[in-house]
C-alpha atoms as a PDB file:
ATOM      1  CA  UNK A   1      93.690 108.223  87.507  1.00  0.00           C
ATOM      2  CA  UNK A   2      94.804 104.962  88.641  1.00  0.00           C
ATOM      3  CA  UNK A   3      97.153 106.156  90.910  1.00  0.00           C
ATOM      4  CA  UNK A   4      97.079 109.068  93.682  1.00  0.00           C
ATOM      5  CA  UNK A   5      99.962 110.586  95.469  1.00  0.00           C
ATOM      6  CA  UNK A   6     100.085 112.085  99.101  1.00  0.00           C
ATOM      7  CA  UNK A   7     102.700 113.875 100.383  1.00  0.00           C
ATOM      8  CA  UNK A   8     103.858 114.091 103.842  1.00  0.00           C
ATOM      9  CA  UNK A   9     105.335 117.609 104.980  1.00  0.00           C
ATOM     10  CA  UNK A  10     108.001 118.065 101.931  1.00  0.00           C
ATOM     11  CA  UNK A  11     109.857 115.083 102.596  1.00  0.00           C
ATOM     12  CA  UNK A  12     107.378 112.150 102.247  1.00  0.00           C
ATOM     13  CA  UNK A  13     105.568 110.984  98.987  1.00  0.00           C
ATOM     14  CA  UNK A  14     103.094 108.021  99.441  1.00  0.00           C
ATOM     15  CA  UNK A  15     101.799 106.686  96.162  1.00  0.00           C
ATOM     16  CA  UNK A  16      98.936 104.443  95.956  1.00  0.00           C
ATOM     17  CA  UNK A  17      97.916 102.623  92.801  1.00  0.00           C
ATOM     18  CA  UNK A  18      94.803 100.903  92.015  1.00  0.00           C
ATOM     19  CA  UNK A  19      92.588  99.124  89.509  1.00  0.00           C
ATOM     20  CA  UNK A  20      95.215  97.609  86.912  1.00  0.00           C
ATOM     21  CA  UNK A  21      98.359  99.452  86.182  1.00  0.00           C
ATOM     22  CA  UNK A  22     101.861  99.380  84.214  1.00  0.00           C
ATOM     23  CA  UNK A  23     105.150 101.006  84.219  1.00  0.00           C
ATOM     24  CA  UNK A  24     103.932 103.865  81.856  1.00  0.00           C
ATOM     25  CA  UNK A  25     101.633 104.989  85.287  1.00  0.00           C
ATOM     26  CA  UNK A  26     104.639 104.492  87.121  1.00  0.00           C
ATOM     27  CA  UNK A  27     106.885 106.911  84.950  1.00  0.00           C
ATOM     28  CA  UNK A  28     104.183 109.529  85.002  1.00  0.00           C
ATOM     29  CA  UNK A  29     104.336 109.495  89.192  1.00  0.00           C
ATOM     30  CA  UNK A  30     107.949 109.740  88.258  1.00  0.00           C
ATOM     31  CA  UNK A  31     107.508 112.800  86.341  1.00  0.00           C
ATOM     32  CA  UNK A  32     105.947 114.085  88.441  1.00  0.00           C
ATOM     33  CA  UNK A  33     108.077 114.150  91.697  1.00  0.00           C
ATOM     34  CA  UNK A  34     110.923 114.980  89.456  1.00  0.00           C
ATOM     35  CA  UNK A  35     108.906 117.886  88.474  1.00  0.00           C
ATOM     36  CA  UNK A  36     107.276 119.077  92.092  1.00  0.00           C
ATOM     37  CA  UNK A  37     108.766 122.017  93.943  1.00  0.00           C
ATOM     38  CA  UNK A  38     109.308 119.740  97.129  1.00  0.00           C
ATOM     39  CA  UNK A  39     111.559 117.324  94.852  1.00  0.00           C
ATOM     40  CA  UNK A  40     114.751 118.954  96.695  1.00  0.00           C
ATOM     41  CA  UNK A  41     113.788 117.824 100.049  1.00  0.00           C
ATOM     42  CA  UNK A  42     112.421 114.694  98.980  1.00  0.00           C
ATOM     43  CA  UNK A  43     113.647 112.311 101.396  1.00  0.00           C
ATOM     44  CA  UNK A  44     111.401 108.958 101.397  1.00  0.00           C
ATOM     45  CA  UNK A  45     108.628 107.385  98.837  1.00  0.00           C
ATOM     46  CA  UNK A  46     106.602 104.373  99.675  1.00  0.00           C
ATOM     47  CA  UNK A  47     104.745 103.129  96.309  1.00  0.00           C
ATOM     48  CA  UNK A  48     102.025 100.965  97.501  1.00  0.00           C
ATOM     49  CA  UNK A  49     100.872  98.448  95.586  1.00  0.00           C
ATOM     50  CA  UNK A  50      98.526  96.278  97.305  1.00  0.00           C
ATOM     51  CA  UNK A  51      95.065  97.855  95.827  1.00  0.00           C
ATOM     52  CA  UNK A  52      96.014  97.016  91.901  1.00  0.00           C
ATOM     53  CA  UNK A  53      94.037  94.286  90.004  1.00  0.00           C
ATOM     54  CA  UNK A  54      97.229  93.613  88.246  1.00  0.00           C
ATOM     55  CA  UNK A  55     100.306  95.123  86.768  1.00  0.00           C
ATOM     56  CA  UNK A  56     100.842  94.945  82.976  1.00  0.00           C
ATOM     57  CA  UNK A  57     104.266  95.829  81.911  1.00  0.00           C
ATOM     58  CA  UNK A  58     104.289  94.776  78.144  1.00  0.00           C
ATOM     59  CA  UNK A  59     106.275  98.429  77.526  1.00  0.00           C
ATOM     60  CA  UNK A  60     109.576  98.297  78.581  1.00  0.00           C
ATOM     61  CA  UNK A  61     110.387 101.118  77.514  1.00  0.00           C
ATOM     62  CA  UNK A  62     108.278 103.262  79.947  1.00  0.00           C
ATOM     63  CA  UNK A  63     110.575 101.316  82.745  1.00  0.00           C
ATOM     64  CA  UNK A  64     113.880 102.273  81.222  1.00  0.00           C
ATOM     65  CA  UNK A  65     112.686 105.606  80.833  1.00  0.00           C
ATOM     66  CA  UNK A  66     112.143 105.510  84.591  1.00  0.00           C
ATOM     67  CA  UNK A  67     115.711 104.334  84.946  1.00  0.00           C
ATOM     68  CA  UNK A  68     117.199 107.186  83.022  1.00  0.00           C
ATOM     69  CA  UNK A  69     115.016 109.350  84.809  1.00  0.00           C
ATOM     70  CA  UNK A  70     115.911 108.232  88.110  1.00  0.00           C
ATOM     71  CA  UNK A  71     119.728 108.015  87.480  1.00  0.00           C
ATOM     72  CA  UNK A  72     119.421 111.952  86.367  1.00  0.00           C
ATOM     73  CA  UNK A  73     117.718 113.055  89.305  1.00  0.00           C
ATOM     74  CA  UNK A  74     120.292 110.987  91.674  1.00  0.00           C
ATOM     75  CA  UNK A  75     123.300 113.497  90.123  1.00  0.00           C
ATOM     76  CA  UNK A  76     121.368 116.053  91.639  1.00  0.00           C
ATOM     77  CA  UNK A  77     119.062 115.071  94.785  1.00  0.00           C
ATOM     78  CA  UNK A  78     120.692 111.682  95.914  1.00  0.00           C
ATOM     79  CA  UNK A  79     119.521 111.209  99.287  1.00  0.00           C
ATOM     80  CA  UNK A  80     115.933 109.178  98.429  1.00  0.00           C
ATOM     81  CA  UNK A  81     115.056 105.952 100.096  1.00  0.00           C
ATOM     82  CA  UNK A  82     112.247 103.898  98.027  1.00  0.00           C
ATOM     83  CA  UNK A  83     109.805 101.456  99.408  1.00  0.00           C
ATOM     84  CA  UNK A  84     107.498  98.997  97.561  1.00  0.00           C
ATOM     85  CA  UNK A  85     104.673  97.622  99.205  1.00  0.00           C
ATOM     86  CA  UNK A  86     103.027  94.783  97.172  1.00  0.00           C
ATOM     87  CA  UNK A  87     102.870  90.739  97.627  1.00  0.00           C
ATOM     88  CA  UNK A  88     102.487  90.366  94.293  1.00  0.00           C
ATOM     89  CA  UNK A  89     105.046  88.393  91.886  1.00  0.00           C
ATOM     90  CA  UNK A  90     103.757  90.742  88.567  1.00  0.00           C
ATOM     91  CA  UNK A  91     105.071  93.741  90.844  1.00  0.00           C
ATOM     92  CA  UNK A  92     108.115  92.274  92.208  1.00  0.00           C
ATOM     93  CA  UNK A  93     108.908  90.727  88.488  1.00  0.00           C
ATOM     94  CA  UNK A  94     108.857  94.337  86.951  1.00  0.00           C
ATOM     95  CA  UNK A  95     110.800  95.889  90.471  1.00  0.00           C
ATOM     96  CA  UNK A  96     113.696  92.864  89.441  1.00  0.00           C
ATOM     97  CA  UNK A  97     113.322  93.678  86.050  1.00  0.00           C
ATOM     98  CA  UNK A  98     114.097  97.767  86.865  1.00  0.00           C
ATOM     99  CA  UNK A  99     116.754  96.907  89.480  1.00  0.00           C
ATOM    100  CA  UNK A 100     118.851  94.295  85.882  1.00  0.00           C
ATOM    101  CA  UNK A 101     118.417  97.431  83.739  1.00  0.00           C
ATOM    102  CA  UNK A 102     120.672  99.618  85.433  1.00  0.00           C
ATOM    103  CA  UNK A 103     120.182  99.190  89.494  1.00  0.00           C
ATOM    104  CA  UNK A 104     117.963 101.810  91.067  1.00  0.00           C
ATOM    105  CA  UNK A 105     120.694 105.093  91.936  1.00  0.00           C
ATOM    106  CA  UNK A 106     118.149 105.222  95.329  1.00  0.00           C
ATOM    107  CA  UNK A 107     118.196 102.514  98.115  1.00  0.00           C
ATOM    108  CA  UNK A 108     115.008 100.447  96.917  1.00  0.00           C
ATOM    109  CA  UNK A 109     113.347  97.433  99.181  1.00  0.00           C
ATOM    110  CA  UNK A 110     110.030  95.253  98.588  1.00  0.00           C
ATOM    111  CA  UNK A 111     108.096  94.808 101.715  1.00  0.00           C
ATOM    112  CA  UNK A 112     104.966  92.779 102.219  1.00  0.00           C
ATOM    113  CA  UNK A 113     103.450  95.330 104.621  1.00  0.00           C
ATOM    114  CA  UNK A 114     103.312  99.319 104.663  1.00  0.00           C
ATOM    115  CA  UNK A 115     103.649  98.841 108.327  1.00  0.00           C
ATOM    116  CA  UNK A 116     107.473  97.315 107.360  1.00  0.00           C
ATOM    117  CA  UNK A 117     107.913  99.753 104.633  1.00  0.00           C
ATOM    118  CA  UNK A 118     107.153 102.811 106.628  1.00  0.00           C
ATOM    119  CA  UNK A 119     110.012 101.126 109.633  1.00  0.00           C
ATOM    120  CA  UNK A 120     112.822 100.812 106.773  1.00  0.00           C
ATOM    121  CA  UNK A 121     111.802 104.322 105.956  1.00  0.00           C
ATOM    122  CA  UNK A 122     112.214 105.847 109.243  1.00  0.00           C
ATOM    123  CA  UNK A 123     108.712 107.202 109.466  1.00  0.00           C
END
């Protein structure tokens, strides 16, 4: 799995990707916190990207899936903050390319460093 997620308590998810990945990974981490009983006091998740090879996003359908997805789930549970770690301009093209489709329901930042990611987060 090229991707592992941590959570914090029942507020925090930290997602950490590796090797090569694409926005189909990304919708499955997706589906996943949807899906997770601590989804309801999900407050904060920091997707780190600074371990990937490189981000292949020749499907984008996977990221409006993860659009739709996310613009359900903020009817319901609006109060998440997401952070993206990652220096990377493949990452931050497909993040742009999410944020034309529709705009992310969620506050949503890019930072450089978890260290800055985890301070917009409040952690």
């Amino acid at each position: 799995m090229p991707y592992q997620i941590a959570w914090e308590g029942q507020s925090t998810a930290n997602v950490t990707y590796s090797g090569m990945t694409d926005s189909k990974e990304v919708l499955d981490v997706v589906k996943i916190l949807n899906g997770d009983w601590r989804f309801d006091m999900l407050k904060r998740v920091l997707h780190d990207f600074t371990g990937i090879d490189g981000y292949t996003d020749h499907d984008h359908s996977a990221l409006e899936d993860v659009s739709a997805l996310n613009n359900g789930a903020a009817l319901y549970h609006p109060n998440v903050k997401i952070a993206i770690v990652t220096e990377r301009i493949d990452v931050i093209d497909v993040v742009n390319t999410y944020e034309e489709m529709s705009g992310s329901p969620y506050p949503l930042q890019i930072f450089a460093t978890r260290a800055a990611a985890l301070t917009w987060l409040g952690q």
